[in-house]
PDB file of N, CA and C in Angstrom:
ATOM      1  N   UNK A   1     -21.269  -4.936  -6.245  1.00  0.00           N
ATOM      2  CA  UNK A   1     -20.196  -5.167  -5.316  1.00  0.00           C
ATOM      3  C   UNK A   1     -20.310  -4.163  -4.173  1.00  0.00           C
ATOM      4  N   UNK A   2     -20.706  -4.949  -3.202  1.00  0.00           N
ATOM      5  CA  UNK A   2     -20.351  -3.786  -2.030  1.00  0.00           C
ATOM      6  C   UNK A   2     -18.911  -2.792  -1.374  1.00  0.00           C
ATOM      7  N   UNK A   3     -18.433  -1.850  -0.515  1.00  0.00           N
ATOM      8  CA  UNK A   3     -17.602  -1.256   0.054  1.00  0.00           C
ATOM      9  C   UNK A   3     -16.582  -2.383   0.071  1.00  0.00           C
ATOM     10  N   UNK A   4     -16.972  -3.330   0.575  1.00  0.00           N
ATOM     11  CA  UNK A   4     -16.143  -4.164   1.407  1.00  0.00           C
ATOM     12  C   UNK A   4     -15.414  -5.373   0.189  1.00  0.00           C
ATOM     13  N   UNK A   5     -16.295  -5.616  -0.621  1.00  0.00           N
ATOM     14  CA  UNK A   5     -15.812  -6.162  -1.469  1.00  0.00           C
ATOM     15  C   UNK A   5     -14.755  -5.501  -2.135  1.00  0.00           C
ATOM     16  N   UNK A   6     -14.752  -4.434  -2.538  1.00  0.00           N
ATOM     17  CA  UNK A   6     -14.148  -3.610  -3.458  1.00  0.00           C
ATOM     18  C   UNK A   6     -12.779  -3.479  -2.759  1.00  0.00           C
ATOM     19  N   UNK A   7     -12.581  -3.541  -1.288  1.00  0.00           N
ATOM     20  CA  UNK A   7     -11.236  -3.506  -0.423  1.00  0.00           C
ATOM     21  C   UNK A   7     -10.910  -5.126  -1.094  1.00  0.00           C
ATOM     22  N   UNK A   8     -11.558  -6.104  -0.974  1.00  0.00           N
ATOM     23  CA  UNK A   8     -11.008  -7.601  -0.935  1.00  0.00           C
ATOM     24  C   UNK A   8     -10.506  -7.309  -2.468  1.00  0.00           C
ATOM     25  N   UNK A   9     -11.275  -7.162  -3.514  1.00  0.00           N
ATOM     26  CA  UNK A   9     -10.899  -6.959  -4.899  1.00  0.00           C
ATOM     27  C   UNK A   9      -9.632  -6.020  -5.049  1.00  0.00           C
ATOM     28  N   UNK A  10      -8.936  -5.364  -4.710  1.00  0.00           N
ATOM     29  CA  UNK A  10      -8.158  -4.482  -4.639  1.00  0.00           C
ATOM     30  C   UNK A  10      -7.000  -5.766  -3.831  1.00  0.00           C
ATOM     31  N   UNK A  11      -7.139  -5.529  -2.855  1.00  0.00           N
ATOM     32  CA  UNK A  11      -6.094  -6.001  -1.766  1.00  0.00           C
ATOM     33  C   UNK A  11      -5.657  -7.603  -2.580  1.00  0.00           C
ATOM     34  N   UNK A  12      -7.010  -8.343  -3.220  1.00  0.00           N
ATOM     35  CA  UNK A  12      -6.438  -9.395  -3.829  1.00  0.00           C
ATOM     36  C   UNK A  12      -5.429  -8.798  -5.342  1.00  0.00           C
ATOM     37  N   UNK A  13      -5.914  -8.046  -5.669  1.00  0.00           N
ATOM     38  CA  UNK A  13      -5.040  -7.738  -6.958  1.00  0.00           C
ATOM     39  C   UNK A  13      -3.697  -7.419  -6.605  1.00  0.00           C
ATOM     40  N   UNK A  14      -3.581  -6.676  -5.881  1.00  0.00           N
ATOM     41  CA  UNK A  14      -2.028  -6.600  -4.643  1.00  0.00           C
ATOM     42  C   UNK A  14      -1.836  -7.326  -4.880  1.00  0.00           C
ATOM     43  N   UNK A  15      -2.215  -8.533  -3.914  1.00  0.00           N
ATOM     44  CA  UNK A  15      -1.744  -9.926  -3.503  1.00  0.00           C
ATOM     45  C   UNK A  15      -0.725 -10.327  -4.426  1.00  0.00           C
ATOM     46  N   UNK A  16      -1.610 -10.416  -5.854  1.00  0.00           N
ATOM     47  CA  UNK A  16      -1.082 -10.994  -7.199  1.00  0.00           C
ATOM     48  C   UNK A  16       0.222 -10.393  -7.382  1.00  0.00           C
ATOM     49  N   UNK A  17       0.051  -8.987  -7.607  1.00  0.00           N
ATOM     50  CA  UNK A  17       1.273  -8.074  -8.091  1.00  0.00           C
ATOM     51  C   UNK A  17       2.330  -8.279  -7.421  1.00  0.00           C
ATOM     52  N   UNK A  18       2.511  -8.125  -5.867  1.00  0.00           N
ATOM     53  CA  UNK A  18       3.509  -8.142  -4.802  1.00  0.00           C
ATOM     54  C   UNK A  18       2.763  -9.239  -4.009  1.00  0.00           C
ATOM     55  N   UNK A  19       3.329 -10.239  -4.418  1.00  0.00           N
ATOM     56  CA  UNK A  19       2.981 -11.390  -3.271  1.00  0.00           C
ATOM     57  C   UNK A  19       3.628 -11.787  -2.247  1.00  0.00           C
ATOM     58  N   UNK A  20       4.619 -10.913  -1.803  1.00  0.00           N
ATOM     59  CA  UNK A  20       5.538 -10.862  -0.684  1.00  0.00           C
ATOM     60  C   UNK A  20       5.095  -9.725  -0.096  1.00  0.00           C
ATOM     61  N   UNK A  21       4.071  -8.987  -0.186  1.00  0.00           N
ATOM     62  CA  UNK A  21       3.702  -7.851   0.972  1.00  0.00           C
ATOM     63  C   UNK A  21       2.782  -8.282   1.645  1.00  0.00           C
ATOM     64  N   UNK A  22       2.730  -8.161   2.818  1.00  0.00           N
ATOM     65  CA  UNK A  22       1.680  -8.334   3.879  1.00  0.00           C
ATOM     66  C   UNK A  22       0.722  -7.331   4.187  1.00  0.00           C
ATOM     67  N   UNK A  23      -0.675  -7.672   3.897  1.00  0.00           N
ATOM     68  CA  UNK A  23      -1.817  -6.691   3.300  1.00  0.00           C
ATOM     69  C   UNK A  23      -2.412  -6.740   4.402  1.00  0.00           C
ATOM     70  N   UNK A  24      -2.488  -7.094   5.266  1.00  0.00           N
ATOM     71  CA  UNK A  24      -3.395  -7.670   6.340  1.00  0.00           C
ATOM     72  C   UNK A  24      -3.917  -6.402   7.593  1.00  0.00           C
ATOM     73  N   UNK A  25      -2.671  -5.567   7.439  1.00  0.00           N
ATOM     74  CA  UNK A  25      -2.530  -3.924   8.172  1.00  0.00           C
ATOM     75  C   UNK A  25      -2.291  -2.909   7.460  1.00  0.00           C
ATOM     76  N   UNK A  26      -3.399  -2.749   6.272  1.00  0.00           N
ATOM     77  CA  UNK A  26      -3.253  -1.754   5.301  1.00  0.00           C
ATOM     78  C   UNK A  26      -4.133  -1.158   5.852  1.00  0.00           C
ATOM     79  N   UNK A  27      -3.657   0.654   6.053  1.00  0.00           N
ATOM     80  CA  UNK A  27      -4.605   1.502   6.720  1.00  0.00           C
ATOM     81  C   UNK A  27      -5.754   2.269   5.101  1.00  0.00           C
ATOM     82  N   UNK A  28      -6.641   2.356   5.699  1.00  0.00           N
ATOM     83  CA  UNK A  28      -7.198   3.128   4.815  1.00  0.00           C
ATOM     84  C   UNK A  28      -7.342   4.115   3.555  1.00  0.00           C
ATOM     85  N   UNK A  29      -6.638   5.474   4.979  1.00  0.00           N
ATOM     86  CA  UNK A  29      -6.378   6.865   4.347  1.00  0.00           C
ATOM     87  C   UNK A  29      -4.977   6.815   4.052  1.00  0.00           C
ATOM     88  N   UNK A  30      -4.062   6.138   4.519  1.00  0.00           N
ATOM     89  CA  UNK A  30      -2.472   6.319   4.123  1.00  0.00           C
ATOM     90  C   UNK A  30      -1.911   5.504   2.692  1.00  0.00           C
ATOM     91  N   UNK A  31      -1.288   6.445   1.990  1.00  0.00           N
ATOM     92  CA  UNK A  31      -1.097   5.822   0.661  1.00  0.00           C
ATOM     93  C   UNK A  31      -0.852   4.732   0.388  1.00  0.00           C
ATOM     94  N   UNK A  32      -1.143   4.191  -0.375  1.00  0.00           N
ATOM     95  CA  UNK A  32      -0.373   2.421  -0.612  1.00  0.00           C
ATOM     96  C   UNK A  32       1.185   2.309  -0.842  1.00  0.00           C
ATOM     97  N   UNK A  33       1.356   3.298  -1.799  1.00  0.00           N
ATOM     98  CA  UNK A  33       2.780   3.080  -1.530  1.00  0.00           C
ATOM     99  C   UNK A  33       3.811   3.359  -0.155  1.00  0.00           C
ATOM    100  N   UNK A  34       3.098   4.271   0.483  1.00  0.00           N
ATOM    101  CA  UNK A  34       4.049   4.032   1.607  1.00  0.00           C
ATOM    102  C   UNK A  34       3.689   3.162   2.661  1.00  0.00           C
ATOM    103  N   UNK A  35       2.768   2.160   2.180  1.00  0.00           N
ATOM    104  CA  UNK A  35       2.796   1.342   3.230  1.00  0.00           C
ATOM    105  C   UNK A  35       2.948  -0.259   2.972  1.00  0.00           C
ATOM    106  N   UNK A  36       3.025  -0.431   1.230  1.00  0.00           N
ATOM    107  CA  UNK A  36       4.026  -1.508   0.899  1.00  0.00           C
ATOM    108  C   UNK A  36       4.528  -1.035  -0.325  1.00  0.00           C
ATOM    109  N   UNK A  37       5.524  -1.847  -0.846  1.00  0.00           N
ATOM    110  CA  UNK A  37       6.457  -1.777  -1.664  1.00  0.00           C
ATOM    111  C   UNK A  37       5.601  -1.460  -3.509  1.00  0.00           C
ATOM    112  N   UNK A  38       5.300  -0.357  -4.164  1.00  0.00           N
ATOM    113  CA  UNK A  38       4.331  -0.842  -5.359  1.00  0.00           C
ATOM    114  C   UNK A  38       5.067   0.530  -6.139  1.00  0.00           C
ATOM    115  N   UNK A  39       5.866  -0.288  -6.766  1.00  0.00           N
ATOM    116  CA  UNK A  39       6.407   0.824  -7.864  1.00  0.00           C
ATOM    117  C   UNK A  39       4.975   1.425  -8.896  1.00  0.00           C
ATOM    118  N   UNK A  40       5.650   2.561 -10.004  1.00  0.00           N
ATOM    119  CA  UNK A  40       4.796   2.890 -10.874  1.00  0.00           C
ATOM    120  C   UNK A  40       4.212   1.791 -12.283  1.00  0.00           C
ATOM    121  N   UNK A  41       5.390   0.812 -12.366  1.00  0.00           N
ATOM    122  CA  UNK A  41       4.779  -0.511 -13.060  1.00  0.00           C
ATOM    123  C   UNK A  41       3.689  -1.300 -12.364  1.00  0.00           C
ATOM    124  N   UNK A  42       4.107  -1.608 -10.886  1.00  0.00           N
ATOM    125  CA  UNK A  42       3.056  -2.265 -10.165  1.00  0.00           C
ATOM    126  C   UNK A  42       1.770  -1.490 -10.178  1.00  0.00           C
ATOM    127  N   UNK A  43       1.386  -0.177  -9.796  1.00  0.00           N
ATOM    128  CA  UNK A  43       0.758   0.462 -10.033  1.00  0.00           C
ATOM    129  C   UNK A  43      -0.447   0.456 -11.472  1.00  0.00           C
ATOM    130  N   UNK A  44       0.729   0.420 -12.262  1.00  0.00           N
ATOM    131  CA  UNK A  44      -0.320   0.028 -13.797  1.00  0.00           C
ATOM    132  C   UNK A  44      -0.466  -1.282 -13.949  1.00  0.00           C
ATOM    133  N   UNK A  45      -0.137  -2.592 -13.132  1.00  0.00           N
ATOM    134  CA  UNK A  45      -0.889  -3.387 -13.488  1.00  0.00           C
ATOM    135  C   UNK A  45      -1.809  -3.840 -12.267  1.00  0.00           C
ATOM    136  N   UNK A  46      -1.981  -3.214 -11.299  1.00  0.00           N
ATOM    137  CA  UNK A  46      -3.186  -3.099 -10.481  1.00  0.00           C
ATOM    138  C   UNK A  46      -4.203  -2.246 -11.680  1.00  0.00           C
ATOM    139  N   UNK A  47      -4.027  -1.309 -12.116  1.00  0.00           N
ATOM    140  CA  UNK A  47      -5.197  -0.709 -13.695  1.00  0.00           C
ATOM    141  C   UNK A  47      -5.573  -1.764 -14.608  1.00  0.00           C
ATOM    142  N   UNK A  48      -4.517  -2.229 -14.914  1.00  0.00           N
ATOM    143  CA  UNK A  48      -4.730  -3.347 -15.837  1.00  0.00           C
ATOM    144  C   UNK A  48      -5.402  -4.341 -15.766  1.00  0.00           C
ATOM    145  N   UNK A  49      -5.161  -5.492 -14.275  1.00  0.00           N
ATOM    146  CA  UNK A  49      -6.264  -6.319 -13.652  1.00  0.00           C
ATOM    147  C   UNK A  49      -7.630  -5.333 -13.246  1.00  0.00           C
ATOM    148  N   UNK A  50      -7.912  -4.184 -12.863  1.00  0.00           N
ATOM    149  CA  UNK A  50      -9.549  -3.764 -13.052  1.00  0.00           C
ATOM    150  C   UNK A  50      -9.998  -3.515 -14.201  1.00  0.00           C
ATOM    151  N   UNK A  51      -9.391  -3.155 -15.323  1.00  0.00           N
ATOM    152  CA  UNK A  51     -10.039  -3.361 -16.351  1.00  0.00           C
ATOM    153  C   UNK A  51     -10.036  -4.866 -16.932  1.00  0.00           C
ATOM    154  N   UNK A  52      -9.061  -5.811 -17.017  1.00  0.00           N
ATOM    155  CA  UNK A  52      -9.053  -7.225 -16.791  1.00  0.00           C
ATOM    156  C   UNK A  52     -10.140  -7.987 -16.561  1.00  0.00           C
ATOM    157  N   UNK A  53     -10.405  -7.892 -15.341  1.00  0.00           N
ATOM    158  CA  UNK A  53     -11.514  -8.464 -14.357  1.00  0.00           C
ATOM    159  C   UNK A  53     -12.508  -8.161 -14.413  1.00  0.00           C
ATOM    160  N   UNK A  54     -12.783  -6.388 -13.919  1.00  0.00           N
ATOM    161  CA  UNK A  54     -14.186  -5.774 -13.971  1.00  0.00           C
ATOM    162  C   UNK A  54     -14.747  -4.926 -15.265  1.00  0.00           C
ATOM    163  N   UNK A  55     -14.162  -5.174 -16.267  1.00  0.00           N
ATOM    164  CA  UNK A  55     -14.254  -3.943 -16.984  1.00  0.00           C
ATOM    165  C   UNK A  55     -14.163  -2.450 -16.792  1.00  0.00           C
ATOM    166  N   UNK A  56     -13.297  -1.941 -15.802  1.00  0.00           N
ATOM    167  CA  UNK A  56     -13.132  -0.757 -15.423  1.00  0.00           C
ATOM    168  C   UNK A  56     -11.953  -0.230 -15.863  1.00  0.00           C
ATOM    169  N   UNK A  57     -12.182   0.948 -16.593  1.00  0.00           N
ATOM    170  CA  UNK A  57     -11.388   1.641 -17.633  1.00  0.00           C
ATOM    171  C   UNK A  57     -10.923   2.840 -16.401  1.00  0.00           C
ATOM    172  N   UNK A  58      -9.775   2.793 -15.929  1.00  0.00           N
ATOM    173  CA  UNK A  58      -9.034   4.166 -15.153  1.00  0.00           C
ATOM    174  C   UNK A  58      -8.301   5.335 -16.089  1.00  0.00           C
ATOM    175  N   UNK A  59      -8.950   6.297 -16.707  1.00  0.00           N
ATOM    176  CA  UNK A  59      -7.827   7.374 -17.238  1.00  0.00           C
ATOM    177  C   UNK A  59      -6.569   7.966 -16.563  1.00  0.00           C
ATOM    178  N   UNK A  60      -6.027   7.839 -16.991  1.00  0.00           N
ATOM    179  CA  UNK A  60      -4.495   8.415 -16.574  1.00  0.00           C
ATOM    180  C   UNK A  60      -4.542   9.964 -15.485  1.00  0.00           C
ATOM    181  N   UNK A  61      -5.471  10.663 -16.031  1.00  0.00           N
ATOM    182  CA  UNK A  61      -6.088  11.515 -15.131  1.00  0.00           C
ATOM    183  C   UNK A  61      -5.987  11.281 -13.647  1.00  0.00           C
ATOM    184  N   UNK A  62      -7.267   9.965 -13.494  1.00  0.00           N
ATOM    185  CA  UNK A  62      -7.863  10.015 -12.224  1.00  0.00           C
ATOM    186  C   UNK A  62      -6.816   8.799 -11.513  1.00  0.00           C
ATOM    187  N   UNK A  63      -5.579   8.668 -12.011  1.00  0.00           N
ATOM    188  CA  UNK A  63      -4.850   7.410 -11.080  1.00  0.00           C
ATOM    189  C   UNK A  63      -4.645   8.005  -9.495  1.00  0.00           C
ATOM    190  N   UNK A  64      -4.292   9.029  -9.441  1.00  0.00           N
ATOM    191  CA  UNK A  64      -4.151   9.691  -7.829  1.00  0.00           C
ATOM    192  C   UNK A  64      -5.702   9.171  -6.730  1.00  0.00           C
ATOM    193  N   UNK A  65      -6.742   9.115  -7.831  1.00  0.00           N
ATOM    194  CA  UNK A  65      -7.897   8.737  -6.848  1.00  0.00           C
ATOM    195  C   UNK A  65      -7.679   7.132  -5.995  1.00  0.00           C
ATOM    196  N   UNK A  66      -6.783   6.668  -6.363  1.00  0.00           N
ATOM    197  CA  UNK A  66      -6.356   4.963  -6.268  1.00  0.00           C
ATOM    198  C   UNK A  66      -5.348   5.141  -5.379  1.00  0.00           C
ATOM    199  N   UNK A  67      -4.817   6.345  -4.658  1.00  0.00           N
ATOM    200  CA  UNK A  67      -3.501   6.096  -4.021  1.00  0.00           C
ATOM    201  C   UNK A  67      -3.792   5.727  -2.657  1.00  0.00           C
ATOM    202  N   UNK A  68      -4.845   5.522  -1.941  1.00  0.00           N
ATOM    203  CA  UNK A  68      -5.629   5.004  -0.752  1.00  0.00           C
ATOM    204  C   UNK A  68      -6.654   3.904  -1.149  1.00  0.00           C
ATOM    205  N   UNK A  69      -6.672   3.149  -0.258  1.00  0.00           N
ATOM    206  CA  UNK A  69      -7.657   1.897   0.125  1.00  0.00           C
ATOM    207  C   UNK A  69      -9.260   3.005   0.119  1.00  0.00           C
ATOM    208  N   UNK A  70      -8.815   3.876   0.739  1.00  0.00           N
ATOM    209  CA  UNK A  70     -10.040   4.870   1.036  1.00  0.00           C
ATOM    210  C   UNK A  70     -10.657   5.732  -0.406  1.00  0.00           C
ATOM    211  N   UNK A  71      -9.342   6.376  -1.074  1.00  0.00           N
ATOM    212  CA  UNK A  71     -10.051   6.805  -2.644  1.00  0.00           C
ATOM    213  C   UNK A  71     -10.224   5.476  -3.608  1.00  0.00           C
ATOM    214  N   UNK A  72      -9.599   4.229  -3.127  1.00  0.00           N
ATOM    215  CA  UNK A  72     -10.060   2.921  -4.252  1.00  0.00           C
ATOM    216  C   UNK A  72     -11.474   2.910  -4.287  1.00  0.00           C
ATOM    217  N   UNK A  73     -11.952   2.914  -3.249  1.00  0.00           N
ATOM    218  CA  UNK A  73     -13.197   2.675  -2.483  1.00  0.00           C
ATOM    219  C   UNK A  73     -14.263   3.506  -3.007  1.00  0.00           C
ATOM    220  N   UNK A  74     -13.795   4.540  -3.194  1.00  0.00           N
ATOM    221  CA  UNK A  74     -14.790   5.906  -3.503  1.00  0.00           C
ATOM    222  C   UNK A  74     -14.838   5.843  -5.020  1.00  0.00           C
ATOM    223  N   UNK A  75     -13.618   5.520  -5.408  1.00  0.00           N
ATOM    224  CA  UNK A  75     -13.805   5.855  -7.083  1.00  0.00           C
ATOM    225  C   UNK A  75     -14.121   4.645  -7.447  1.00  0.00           C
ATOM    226  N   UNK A  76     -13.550   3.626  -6.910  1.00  0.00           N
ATOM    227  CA  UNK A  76     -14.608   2.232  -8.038  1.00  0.00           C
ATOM    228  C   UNK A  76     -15.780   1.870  -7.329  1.00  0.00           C
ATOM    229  N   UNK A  77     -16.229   2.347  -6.363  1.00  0.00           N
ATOM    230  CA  UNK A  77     -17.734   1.379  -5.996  1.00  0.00           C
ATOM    231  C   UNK A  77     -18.581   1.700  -6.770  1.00  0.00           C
ATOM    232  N   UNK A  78     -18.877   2.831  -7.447  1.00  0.00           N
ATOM    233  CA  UNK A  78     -19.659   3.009  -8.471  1.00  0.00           C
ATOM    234  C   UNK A  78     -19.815   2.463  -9.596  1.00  0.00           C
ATOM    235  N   UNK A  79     -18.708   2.752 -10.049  1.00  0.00           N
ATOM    236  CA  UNK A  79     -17.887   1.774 -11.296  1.00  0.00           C
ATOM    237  C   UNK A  79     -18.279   0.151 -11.041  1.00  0.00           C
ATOM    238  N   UNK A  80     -18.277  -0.607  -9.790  1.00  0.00           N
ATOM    239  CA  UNK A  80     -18.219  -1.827 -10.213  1.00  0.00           C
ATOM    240  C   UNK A  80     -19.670  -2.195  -9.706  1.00  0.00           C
ATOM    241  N   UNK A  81     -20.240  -1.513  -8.959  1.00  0.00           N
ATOM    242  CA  UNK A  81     -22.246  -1.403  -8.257  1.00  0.00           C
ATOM    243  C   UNK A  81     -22.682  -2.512  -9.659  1.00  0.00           C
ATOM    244  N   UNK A  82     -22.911  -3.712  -8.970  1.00  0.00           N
ATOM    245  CA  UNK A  82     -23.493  -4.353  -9.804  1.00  0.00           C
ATOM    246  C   UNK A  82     -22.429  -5.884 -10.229  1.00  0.00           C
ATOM    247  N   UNK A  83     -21.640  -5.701 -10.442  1.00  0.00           N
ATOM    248  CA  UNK A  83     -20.467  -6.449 -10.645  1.00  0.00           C
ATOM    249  C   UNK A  83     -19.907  -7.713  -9.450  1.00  0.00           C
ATOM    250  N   UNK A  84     -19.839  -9.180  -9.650  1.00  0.00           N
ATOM    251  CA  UNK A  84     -19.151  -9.563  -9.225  1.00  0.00           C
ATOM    252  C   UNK A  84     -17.843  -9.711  -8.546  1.00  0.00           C
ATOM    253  N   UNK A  85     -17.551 -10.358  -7.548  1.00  0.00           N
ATOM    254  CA  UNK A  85     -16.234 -10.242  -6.945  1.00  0.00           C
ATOM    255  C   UNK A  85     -15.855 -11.347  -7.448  1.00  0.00           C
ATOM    256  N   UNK A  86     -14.169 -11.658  -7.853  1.00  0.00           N
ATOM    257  CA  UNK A  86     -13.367 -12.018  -9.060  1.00  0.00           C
ATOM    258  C   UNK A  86     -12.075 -11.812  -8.793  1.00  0.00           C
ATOM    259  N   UNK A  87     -11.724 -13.408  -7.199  1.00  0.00           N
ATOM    260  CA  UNK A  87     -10.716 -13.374  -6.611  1.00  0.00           C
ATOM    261  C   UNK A  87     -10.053 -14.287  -6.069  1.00  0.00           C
ATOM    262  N   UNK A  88      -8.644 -14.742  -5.837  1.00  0.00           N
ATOM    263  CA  UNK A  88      -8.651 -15.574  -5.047  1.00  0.00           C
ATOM    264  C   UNK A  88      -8.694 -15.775  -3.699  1.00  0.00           C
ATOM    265  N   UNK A  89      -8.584 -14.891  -3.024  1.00  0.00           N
ATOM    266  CA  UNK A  89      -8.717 -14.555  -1.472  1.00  0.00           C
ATOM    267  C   UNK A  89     -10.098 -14.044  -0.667  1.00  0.00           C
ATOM    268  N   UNK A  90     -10.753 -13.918  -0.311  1.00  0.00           N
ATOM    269  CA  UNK A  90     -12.201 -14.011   0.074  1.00  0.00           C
ATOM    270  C   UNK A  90     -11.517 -13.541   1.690  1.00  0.00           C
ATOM    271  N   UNK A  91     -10.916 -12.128   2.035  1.00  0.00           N
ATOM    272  CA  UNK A  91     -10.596 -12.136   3.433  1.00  0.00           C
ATOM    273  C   UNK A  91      -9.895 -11.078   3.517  1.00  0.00           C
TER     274      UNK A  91
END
């Protein structure tokens, strides 16, 4: 999965969770939560669909690495290098 995928894979799992937020002007480096609505439940089941989907196991530890589009990016491209994209939105 490339960089770019890994934003669509993410931003679609959003989608799912809060399907009334508009993802379309999500900045990078600025946290997700302050830039849509994602309580600490929403939160764990954005974890839940990557291990779900990709087989990617997040420890409780490293959840702060997920609080940007920009640390999603960094901490799962490795993790999913190799892996299909596994979505409904393609955008």
């Amino acid at each position: 999965m490339t960089q770019d995928e890994v934003i669509i894979a993410i931003k679609d799992i959003i989608a799912q969770i809060a399907p009334d937020e508009d993802l379309s002007q999500l900045q990078m480096d600025l946290r997700l939560r302050e830039q849509i609505e994602l309580d600490s439940m929403d939160f764990l089941d954005i974890v839940m669909e990557l291990r779900k989907l990709y087989g990617v196991q997040v420890p409780e530890k490293d959840y702060m690495e997920l609080a940007t589009l920009a640390g999603c990016v960094k901490y799962l491209h490795p993790l999913l290098e190799g892996k299909s994209l596994h979505c409904a939105q393609r955008a």
